[in-house]
PDB file of N, CA and C in Angstrom:
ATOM      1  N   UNK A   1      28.667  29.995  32.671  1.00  0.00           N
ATOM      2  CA  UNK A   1      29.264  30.305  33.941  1.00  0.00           C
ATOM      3  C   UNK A   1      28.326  29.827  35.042  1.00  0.00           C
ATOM      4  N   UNK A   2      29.128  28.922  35.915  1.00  0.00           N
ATOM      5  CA  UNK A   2      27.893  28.806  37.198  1.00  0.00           C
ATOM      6  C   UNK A   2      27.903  30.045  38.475  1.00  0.00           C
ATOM      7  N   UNK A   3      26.891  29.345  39.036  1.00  0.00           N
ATOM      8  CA  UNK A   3      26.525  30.122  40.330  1.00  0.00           C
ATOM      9  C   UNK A   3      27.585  31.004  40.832  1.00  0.00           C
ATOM     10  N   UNK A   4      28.593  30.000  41.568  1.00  0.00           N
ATOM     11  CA  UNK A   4      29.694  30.408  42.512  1.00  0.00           C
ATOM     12  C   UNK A   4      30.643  31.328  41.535  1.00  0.00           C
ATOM     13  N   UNK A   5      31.060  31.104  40.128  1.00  0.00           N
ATOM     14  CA  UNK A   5      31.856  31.874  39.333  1.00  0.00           C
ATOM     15  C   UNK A   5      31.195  33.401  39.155  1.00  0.00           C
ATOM     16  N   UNK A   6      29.679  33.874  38.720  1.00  0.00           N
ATOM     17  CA  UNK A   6      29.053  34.399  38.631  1.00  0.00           C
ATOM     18  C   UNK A   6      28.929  35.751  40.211  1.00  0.00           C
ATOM     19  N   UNK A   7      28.741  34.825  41.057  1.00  0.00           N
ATOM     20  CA  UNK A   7      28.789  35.665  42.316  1.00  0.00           C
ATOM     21  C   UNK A   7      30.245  36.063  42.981  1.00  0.00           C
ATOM     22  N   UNK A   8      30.735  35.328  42.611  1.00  0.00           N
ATOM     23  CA  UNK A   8      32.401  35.574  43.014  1.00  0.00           C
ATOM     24  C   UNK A   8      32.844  37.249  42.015  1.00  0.00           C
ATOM     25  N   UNK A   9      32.264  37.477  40.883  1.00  0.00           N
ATOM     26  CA  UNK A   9      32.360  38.451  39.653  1.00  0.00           C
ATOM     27  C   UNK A   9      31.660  39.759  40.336  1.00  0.00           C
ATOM     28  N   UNK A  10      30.593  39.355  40.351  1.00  0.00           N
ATOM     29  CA  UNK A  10      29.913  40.429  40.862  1.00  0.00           C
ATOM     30  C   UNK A  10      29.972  40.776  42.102  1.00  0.00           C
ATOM     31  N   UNK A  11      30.189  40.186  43.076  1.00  0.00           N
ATOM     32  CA  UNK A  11      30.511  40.755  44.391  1.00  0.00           C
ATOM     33  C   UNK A  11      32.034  40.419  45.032  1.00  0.00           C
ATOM     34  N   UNK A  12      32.423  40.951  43.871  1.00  0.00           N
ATOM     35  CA  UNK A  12      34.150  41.330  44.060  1.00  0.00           C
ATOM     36  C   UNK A  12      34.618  42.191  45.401  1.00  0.00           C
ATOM     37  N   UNK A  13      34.156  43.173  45.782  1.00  0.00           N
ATOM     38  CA  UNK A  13      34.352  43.896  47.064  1.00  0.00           C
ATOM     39  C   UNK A  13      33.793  42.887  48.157  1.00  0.00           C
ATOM     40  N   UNK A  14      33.179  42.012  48.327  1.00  0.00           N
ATOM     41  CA  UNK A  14      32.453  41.314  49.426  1.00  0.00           C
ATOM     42  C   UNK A  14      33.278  39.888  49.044  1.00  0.00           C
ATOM     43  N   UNK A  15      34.060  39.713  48.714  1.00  0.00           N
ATOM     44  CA  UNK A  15      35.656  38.369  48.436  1.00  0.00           C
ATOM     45  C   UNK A  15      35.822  38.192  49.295  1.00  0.00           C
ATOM     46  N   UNK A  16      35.993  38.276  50.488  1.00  0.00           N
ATOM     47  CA  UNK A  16      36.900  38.497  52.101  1.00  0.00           C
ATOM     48  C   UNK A  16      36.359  37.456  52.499  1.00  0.00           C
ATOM     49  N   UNK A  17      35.059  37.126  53.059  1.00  0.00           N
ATOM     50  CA  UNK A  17      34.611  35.746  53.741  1.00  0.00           C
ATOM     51  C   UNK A  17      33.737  34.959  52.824  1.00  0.00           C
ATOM     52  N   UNK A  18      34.184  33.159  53.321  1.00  0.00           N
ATOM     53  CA  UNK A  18      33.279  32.451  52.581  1.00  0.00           C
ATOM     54  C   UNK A  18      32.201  32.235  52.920  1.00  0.00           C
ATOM     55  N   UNK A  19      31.672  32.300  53.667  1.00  0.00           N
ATOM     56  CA  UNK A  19      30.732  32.073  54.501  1.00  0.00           C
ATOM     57  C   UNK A  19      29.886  33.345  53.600  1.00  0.00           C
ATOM     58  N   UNK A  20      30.328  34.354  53.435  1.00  0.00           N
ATOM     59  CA  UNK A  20      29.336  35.571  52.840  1.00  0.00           C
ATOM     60  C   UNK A  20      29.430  35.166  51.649  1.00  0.00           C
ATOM     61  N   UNK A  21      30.493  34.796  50.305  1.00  0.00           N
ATOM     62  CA  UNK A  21      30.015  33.923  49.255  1.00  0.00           C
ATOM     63  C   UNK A  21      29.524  32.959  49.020  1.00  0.00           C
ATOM     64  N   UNK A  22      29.407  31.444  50.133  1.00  0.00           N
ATOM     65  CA  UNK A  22      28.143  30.774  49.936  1.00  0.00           C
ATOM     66  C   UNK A  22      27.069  31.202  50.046  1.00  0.00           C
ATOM     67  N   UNK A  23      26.686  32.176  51.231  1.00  0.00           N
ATOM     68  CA  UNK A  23      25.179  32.798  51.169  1.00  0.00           C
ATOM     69  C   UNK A  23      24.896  33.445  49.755  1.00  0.00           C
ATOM     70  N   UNK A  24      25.500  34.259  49.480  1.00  0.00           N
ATOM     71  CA  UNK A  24      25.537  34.818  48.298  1.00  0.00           C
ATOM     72  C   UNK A  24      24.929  33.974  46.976  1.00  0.00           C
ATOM     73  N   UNK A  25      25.467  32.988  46.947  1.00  0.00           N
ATOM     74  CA  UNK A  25      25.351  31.647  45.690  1.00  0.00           C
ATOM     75  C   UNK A  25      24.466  31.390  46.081  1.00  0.00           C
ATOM     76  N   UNK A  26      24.266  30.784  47.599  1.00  0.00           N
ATOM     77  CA  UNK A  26      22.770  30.192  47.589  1.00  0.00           C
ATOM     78  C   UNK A  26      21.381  31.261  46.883  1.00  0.00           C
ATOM     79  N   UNK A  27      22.038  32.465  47.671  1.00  0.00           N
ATOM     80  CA  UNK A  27      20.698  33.650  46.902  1.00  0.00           C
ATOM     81  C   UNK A  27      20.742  33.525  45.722  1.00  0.00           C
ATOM     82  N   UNK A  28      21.540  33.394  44.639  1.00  0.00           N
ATOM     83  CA  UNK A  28      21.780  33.823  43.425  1.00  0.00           C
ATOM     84  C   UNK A  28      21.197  32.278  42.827  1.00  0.00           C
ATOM     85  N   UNK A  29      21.400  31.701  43.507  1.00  0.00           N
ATOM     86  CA  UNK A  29      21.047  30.104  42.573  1.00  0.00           C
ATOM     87  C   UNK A  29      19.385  30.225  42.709  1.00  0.00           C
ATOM     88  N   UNK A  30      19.113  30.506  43.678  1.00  0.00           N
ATOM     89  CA  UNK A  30      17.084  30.637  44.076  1.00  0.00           C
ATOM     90  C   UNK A  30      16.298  31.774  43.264  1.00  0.00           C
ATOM     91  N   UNK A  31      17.631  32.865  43.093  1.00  0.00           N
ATOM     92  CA  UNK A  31      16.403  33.657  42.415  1.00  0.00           C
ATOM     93  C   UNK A  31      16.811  33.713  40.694  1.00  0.00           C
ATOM     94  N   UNK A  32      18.288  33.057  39.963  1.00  0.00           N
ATOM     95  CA  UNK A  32      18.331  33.116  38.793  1.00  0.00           C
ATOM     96  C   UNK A  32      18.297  31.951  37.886  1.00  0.00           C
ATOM     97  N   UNK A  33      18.566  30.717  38.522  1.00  0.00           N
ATOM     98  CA  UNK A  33      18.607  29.289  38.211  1.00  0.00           C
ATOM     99  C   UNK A  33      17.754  28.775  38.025  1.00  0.00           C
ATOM    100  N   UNK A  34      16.875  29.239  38.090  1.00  0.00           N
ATOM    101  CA  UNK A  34      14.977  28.717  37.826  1.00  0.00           C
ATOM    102  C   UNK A  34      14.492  29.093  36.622  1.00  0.00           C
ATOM    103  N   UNK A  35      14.067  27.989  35.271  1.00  0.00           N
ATOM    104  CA  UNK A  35      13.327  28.959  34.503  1.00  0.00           C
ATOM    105  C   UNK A  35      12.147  28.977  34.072  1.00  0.00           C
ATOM    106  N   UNK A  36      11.714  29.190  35.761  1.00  0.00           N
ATOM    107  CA  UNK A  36      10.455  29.534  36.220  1.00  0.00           C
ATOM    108  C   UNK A  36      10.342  30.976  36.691  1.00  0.00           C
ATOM    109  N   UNK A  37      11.477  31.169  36.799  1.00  0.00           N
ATOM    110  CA  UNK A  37      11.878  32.379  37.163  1.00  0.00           C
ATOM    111  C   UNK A  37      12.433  33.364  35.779  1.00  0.00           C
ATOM    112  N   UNK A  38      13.041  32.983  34.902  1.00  0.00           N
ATOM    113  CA  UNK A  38      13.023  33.242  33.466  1.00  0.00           C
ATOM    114  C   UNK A  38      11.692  33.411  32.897  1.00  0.00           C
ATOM    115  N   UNK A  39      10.932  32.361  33.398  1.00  0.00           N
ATOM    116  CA  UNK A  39       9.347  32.760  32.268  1.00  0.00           C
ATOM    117  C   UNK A  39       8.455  33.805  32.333  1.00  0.00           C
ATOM    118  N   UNK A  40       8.634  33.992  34.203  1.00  0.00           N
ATOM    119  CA  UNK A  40       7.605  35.141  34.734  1.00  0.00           C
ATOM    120  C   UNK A  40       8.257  36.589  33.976  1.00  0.00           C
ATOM    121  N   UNK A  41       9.683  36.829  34.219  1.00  0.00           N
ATOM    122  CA  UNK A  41      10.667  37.563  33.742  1.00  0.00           C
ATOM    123  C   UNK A  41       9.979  38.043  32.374  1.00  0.00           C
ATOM    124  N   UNK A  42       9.413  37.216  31.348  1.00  0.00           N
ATOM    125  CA  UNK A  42       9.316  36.913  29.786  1.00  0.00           C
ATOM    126  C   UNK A  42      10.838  36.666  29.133  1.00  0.00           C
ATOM    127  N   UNK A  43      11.614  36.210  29.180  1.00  0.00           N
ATOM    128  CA  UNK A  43      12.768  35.813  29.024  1.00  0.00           C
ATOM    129  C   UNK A  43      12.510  35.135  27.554  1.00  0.00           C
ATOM    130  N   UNK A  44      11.717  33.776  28.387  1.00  0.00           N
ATOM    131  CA  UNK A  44      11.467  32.426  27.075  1.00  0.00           C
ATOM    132  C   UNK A  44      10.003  32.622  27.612  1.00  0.00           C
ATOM    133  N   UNK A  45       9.536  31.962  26.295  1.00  0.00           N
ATOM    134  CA  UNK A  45       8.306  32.158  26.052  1.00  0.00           C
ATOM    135  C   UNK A  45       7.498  30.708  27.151  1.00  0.00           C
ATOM    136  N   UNK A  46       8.138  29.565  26.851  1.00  0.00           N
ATOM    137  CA  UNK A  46       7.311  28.633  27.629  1.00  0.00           C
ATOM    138  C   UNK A  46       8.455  27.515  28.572  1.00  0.00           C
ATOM    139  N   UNK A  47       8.137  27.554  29.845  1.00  0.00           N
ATOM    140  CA  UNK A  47       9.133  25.786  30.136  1.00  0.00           C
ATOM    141  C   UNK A  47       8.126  24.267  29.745  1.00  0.00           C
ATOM    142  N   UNK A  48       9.063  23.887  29.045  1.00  0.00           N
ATOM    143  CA  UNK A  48       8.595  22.513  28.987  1.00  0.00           C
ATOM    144  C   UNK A  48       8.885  21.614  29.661  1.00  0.00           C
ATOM    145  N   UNK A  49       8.566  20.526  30.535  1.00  0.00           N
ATOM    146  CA  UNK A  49       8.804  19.743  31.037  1.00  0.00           C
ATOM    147  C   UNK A  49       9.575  18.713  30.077  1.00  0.00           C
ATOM    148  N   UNK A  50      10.903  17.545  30.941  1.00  0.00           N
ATOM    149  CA  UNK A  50      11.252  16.861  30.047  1.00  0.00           C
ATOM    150  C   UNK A  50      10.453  15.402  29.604  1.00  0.00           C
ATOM    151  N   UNK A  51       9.284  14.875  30.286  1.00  0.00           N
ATOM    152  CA  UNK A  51       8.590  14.060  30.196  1.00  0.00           C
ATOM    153  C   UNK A  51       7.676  14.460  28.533  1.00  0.00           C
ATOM    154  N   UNK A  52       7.216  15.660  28.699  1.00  0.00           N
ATOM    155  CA  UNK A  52       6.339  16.190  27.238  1.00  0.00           C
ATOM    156  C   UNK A  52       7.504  16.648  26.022  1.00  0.00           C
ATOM    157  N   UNK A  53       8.568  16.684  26.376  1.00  0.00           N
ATOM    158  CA  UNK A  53       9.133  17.417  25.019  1.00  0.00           C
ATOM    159  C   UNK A  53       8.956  16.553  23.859  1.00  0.00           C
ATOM    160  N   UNK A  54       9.099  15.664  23.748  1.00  0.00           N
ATOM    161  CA  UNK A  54       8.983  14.516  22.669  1.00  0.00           C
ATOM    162  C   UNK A  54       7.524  14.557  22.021  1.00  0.00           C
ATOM    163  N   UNK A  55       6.520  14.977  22.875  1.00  0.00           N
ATOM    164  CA  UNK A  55       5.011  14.711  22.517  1.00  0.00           C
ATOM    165  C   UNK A  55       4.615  16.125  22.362  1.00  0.00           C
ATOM    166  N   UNK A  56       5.498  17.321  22.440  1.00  0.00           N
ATOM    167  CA  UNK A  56       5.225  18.855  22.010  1.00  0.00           C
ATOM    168  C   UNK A  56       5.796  19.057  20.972  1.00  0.00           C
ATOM    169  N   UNK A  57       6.975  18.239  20.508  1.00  0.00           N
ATOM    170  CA  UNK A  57       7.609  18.458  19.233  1.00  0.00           C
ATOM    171  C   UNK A  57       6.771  17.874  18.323  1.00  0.00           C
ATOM    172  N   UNK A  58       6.661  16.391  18.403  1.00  0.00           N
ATOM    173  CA  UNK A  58       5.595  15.669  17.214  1.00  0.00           C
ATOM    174  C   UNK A  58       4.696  16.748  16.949  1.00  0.00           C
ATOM    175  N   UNK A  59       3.862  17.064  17.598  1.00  0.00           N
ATOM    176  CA  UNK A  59       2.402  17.738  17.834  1.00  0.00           C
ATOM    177  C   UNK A  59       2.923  19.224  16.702  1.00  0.00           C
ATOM    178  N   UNK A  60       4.000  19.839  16.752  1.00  0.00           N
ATOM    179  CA  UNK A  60       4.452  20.998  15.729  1.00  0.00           C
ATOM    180  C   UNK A  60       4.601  20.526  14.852  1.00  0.00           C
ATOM    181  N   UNK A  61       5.523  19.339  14.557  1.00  0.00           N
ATOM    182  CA  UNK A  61       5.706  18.536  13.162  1.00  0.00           C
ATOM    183  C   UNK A  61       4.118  18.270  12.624  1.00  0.00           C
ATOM    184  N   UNK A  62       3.256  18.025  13.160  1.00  0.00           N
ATOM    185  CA  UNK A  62       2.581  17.359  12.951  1.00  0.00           C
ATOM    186  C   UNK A  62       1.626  18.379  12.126  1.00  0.00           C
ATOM    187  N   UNK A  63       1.924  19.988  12.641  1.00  0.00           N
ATOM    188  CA  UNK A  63       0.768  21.232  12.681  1.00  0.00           C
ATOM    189  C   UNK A  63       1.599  21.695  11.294  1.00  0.00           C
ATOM    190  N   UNK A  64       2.890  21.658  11.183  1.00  0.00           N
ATOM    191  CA  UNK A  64       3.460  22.472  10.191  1.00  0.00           C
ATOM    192  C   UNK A  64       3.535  21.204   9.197  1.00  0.00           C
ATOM    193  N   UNK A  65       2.987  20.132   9.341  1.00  0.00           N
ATOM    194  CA  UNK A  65       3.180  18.903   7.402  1.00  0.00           C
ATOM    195  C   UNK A  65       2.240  19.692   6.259  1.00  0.00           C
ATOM    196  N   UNK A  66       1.272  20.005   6.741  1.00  0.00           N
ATOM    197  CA  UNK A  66       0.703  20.492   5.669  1.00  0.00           C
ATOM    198  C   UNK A  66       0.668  21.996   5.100  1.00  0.00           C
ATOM    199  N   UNK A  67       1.136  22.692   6.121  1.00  0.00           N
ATOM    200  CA  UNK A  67       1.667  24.056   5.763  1.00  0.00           C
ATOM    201  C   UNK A  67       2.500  24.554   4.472  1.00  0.00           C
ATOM    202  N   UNK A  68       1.396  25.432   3.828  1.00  0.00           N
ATOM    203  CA  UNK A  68       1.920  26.154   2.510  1.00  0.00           C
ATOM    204  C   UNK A  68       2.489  27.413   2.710  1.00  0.00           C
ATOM    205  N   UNK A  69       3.827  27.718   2.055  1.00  0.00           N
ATOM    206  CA  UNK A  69       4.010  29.437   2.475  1.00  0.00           C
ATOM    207  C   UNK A  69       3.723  29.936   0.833  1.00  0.00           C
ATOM    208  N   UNK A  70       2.763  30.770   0.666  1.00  0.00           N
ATOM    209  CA  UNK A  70       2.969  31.416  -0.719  1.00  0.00           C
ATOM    210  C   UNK A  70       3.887  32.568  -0.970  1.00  0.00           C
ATOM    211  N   UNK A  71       4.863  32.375  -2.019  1.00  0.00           N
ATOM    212  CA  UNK A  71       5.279  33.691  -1.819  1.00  0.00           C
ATOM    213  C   UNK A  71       4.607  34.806  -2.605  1.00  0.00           C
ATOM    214  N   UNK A  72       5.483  36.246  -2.498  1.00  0.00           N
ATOM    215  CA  UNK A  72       4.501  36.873  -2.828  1.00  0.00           C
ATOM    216  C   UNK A  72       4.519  37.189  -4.754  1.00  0.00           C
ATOM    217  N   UNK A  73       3.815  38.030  -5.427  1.00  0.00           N
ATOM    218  CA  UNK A  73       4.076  38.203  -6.656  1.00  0.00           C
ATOM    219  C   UNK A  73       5.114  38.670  -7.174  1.00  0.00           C
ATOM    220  N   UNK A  74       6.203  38.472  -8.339  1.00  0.00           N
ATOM    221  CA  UNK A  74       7.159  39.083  -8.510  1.00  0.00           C
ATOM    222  C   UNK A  74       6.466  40.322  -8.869  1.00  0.00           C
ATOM    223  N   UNK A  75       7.611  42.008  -8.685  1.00  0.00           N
ATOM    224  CA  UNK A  75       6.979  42.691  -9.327  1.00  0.00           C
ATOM    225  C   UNK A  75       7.711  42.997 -10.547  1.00  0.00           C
ATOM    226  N   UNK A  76       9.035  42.501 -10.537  1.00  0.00           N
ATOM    227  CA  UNK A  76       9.725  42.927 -11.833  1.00  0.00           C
ATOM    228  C   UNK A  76      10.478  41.752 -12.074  1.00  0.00           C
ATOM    229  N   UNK A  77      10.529  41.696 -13.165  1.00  0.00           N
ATOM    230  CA  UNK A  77      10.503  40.016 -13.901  1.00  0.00           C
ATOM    231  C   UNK A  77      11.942  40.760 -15.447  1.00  0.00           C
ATOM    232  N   UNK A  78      12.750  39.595 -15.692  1.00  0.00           N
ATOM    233  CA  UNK A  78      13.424  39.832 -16.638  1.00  0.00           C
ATOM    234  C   UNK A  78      13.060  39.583 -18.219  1.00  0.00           C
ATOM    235  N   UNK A  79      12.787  40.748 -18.798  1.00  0.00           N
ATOM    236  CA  UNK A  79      12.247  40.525 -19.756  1.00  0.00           C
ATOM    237  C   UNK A  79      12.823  39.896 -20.982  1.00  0.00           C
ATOM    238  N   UNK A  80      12.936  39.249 -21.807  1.00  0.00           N
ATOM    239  CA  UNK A  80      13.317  38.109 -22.656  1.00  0.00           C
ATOM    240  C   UNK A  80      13.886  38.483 -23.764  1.00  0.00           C
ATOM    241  N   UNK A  81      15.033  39.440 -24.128  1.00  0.00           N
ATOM    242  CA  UNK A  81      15.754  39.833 -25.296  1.00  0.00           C
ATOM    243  C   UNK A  81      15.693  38.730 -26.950  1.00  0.00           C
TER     244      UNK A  81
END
């Protein structure tokens, strides 16, 4: 849902002028449309820029190639009739 759909929802009693739903959107786009504004929040954990995503993904591929998971011991095993 964007901005204008979003504020149009929630400030259903304040419908009457547009002029008070563009202000409205503009507020709502500055303080929820940012997720810079999501991160401080703790929302998501990190923003990535789109210039690094390509060179933050390798860099995980790169951390998890040699990664072993052991599992753990069985404790009950089927015994062999």
């Amino acid at each position: 849902m964007g901005a204008k759909g979003a504020v149009e929802m929630i400030f259903r009693a304040e419908h009457r002028g547009g002029a008070k739903i563009a202000a409205r959107t503009k507020e709502y786009e500055d303080r929820f449309l940012s997720p810079f504004a999501a991160a401080e929040r703790g929302y998501i954990d990190d923003v990535i820029m789109p210039r690094s995503t390509r060179a933050r993904i390798a860099r995980r591929w790169r951390c998890w190639r040699g990664k072993k998971v052991e599992l753990p011991a069985r404790r009950h095993d089927n015994l062999p009739l």
